[in-house]
N, C-alpha and C. Protein backbone atom coordinates (compact mmCIF):
# COMPACT_ATOMS: atom_id res chain seq x y z
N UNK A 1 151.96 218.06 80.24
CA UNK A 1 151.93 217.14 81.37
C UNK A 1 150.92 216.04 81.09
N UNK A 2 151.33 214.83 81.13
CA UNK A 2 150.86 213.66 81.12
C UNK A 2 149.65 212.96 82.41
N UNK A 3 148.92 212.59 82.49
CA UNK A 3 147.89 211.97 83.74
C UNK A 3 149.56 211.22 84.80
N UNK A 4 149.96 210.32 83.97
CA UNK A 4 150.73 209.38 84.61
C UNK A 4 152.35 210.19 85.09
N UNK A 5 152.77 211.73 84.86
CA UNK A 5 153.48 211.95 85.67
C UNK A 5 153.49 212.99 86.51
N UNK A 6 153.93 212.96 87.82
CA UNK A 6 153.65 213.72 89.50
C UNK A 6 154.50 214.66 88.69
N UNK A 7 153.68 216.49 89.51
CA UNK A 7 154.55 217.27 89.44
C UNK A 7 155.35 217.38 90.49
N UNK A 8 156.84 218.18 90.47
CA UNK A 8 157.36 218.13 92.05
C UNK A 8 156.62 219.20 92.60
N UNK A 9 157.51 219.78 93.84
CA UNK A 9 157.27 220.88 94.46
C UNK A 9 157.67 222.00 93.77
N UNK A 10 158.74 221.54 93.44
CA UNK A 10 159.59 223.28 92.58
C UNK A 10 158.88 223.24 91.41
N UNK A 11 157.78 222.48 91.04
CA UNK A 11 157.24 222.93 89.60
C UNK A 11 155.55 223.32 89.99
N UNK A 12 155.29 224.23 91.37
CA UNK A 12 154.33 224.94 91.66
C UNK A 12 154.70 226.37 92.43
N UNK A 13 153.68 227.32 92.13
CA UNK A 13 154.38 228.33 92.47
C UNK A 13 152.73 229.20 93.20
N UNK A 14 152.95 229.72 94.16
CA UNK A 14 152.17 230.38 95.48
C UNK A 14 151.27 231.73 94.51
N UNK A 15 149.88 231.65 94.47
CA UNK A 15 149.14 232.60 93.99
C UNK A 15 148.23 233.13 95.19
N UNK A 16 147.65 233.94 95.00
CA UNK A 16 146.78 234.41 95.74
C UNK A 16 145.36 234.44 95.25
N UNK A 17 144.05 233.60 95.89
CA UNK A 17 142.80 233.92 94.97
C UNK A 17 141.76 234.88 95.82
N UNK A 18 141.55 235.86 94.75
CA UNK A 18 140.20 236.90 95.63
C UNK A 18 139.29 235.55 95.48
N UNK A 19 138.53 234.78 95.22
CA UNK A 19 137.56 234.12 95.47
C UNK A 19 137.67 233.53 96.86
N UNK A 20 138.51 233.03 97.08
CA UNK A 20 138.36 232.17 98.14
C UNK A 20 139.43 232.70 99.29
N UNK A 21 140.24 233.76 99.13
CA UNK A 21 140.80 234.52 100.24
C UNK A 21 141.95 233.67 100.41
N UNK A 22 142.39 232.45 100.15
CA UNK A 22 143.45 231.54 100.47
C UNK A 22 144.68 231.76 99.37
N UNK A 23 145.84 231.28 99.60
CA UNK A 23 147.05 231.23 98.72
C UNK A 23 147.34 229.64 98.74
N UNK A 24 147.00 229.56 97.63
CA UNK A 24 147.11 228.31 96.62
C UNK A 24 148.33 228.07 96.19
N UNK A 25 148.36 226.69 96.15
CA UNK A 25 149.68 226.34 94.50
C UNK A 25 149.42 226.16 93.24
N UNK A 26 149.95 226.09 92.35
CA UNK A 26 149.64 226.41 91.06
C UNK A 26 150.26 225.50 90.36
N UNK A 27 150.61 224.90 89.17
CA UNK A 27 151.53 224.35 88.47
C UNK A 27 152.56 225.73 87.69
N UNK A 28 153.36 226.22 87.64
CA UNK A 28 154.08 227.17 86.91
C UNK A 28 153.56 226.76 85.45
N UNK A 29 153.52 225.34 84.87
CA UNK A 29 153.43 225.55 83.14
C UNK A 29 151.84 226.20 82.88
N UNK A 30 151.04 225.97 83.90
CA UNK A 30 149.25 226.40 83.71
C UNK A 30 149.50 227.73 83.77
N UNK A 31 150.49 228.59 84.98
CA UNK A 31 150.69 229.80 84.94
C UNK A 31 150.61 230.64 83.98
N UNK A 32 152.15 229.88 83.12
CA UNK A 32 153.02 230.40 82.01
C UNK A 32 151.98 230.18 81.10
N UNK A 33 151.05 229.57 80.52
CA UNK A 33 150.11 229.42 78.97
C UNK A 33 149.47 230.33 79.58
N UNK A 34 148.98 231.50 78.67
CA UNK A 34 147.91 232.27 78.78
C UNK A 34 146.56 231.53 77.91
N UNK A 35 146.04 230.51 77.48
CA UNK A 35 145.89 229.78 76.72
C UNK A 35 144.67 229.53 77.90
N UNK A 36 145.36 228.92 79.36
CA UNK A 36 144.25 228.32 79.94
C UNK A 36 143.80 229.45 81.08
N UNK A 37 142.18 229.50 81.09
CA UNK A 37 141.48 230.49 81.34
C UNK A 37 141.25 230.38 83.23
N UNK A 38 140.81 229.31 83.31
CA UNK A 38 140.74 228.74 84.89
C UNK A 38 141.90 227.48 85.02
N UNK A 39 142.55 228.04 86.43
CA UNK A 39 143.38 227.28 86.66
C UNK A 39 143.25 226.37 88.22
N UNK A 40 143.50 225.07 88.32
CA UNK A 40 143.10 224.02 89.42
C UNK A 40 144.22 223.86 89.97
N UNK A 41 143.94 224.62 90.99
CA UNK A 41 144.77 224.77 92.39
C UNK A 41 145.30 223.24 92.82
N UNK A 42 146.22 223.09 93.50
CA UNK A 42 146.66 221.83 93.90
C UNK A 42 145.94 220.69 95.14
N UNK A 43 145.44 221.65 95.62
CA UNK A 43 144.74 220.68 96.77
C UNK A 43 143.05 220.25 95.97
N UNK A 44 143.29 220.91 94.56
CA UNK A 44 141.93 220.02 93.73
C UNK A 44 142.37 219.05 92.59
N UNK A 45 143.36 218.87 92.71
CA UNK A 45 143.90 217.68 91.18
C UNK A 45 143.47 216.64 91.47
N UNK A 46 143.38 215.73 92.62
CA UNK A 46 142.87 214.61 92.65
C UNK A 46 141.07 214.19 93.05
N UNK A 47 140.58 215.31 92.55
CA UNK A 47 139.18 214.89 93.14
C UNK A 47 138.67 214.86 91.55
N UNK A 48 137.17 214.17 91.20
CA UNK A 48 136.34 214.09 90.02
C UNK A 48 136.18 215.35 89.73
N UNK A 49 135.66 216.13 90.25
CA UNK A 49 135.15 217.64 90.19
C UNK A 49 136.07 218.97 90.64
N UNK A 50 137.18 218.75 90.01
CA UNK A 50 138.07 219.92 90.86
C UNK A 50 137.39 221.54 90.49
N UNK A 51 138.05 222.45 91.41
CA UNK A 51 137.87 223.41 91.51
C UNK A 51 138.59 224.23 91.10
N UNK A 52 137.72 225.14 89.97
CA UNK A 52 138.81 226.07 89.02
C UNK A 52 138.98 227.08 89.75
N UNK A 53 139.68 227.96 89.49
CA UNK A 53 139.86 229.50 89.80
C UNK A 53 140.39 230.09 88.44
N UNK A 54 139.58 231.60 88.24
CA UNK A 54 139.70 232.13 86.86
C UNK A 54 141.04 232.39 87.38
N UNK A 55 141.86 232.67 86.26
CA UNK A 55 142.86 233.70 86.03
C UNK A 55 143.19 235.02 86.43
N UNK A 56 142.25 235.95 86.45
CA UNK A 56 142.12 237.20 86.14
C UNK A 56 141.47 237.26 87.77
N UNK A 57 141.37 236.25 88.71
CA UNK A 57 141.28 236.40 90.48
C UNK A 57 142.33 236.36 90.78
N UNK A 58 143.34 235.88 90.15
CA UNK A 58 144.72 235.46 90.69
C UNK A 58 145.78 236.39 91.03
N UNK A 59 146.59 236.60 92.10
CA UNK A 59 147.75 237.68 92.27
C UNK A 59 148.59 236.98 93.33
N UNK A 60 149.52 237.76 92.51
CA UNK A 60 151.18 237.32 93.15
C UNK A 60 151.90 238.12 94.18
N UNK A 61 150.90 239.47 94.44
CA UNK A 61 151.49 240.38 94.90
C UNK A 61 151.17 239.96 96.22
N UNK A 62 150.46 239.31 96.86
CA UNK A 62 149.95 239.17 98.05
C UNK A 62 150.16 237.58 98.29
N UNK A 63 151.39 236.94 97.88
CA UNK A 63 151.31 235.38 98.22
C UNK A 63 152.85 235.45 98.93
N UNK A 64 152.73 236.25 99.76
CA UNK A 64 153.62 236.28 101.03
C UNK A 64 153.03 235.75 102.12
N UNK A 65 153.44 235.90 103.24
CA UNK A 65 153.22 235.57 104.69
C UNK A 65 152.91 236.39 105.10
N UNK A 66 151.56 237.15 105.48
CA UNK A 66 150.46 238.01 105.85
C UNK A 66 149.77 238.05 106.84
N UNK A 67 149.85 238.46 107.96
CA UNK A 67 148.28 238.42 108.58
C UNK A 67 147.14 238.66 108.35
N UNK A 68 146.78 239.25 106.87
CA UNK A 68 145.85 239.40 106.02
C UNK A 68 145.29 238.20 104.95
N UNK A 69 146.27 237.21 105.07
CA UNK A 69 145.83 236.08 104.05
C UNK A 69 145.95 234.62 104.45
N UNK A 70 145.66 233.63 104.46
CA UNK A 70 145.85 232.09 105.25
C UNK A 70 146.20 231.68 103.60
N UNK A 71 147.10 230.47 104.26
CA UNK A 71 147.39 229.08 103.26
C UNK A 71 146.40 228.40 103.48
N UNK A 72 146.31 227.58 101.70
CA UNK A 72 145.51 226.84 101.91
C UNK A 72 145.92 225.78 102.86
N UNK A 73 144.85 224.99 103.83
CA UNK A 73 145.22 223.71 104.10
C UNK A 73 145.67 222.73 103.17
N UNK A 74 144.54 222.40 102.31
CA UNK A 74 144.67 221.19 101.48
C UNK A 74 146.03 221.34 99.88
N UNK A 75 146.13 222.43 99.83
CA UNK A 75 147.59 222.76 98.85
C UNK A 75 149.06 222.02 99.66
N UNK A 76 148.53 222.57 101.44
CA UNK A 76 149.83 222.48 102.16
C UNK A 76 149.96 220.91 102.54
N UNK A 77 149.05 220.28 102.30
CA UNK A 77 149.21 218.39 102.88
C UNK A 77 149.43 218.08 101.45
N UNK A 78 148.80 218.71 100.19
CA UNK A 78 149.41 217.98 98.88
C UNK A 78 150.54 218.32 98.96
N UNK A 79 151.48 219.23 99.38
CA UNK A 79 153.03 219.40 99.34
C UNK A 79 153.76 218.65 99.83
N UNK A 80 152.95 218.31 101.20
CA UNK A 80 153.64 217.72 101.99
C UNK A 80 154.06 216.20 102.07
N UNK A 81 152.68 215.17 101.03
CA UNK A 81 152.55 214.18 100.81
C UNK A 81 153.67 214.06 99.60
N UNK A 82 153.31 214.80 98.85
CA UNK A 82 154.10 214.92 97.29
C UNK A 82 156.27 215.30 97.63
N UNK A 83 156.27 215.70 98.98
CA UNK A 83 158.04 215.53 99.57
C UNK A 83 157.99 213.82 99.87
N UNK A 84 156.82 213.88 101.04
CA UNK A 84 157.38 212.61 101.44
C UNK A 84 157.41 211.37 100.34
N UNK A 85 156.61 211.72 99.06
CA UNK A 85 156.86 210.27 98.17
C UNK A 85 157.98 210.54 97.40
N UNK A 86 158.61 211.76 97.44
CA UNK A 86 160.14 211.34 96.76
C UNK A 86 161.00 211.23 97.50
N UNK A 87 160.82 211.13 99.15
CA UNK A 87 161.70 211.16 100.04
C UNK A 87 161.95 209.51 100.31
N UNK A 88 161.02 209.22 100.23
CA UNK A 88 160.84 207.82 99.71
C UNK A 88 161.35 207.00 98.77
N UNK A 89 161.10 207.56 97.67
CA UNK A 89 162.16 207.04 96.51
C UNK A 89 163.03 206.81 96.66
N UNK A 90 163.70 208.58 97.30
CA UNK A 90 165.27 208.40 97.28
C UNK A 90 165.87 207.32 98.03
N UNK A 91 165.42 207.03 99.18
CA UNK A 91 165.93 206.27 100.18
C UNK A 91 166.81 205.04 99.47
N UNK A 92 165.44 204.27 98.87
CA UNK A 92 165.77 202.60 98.34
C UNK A 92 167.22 202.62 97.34
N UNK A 93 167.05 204.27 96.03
CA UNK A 93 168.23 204.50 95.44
C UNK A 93 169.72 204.54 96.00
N UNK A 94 169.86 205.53 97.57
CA UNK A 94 170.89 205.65 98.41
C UNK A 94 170.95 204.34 99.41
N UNK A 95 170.02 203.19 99.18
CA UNK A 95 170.80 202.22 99.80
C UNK A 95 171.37 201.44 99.39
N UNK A 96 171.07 201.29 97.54
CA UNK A 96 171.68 200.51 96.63
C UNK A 96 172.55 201.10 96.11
N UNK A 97 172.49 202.68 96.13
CA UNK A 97 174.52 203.03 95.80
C UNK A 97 175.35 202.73 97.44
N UNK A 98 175.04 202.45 98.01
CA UNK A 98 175.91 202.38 99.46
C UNK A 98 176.39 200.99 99.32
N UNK A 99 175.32 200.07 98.88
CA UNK A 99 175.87 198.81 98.71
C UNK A 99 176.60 198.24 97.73
């Protein structure tokens, strides 16, 4: 992955961190490399100083819908920002195939 291209939505996937008690997003390719040791949750990609989380805090078994666990906030507005700018896109494309 390049600086200059957005991941979508379907290319993050719901972890669970004992550090911080929240369920995060992830990028799936940071997942898949065992290579990288701490991985930067989505609601930290755009700051100077993001925030790692090791690997070995991380679980999948508990990134359901729980009364034992909260979403992150800031994962859930990067999702939400990151729909609405391709919802966006699409628009200008479906008005120039209509025309």
């Amino acid at each position: 992955m390049t600086a200059l291209t957005e991941l979508t939505t379907v290319e993050y996937t719901h972890r669970w961190s004992a550090e911080t008690g929240l369920i995060h997003s992830y990028p799936r390719a940071d997942l898949s490399n065992t290579q990288i040791l701490y991985l930067v949750p989505r609601c930290s990609t755009d700051v100077m100083y993001p925030v790692r989380h090791a690997r070995v805090e991380l679980s999948c078994a508990a990134a359901s819908t729980s009364d034992r666990f909260t979403w992150c906030a800031g994962c859930a507005v990067a999702a939400r920002r990151a729909r609405r700018t391709q919802l966006e896109q699409q628009v200008p494309q479906q008005r120039k195939a209509i025309a």
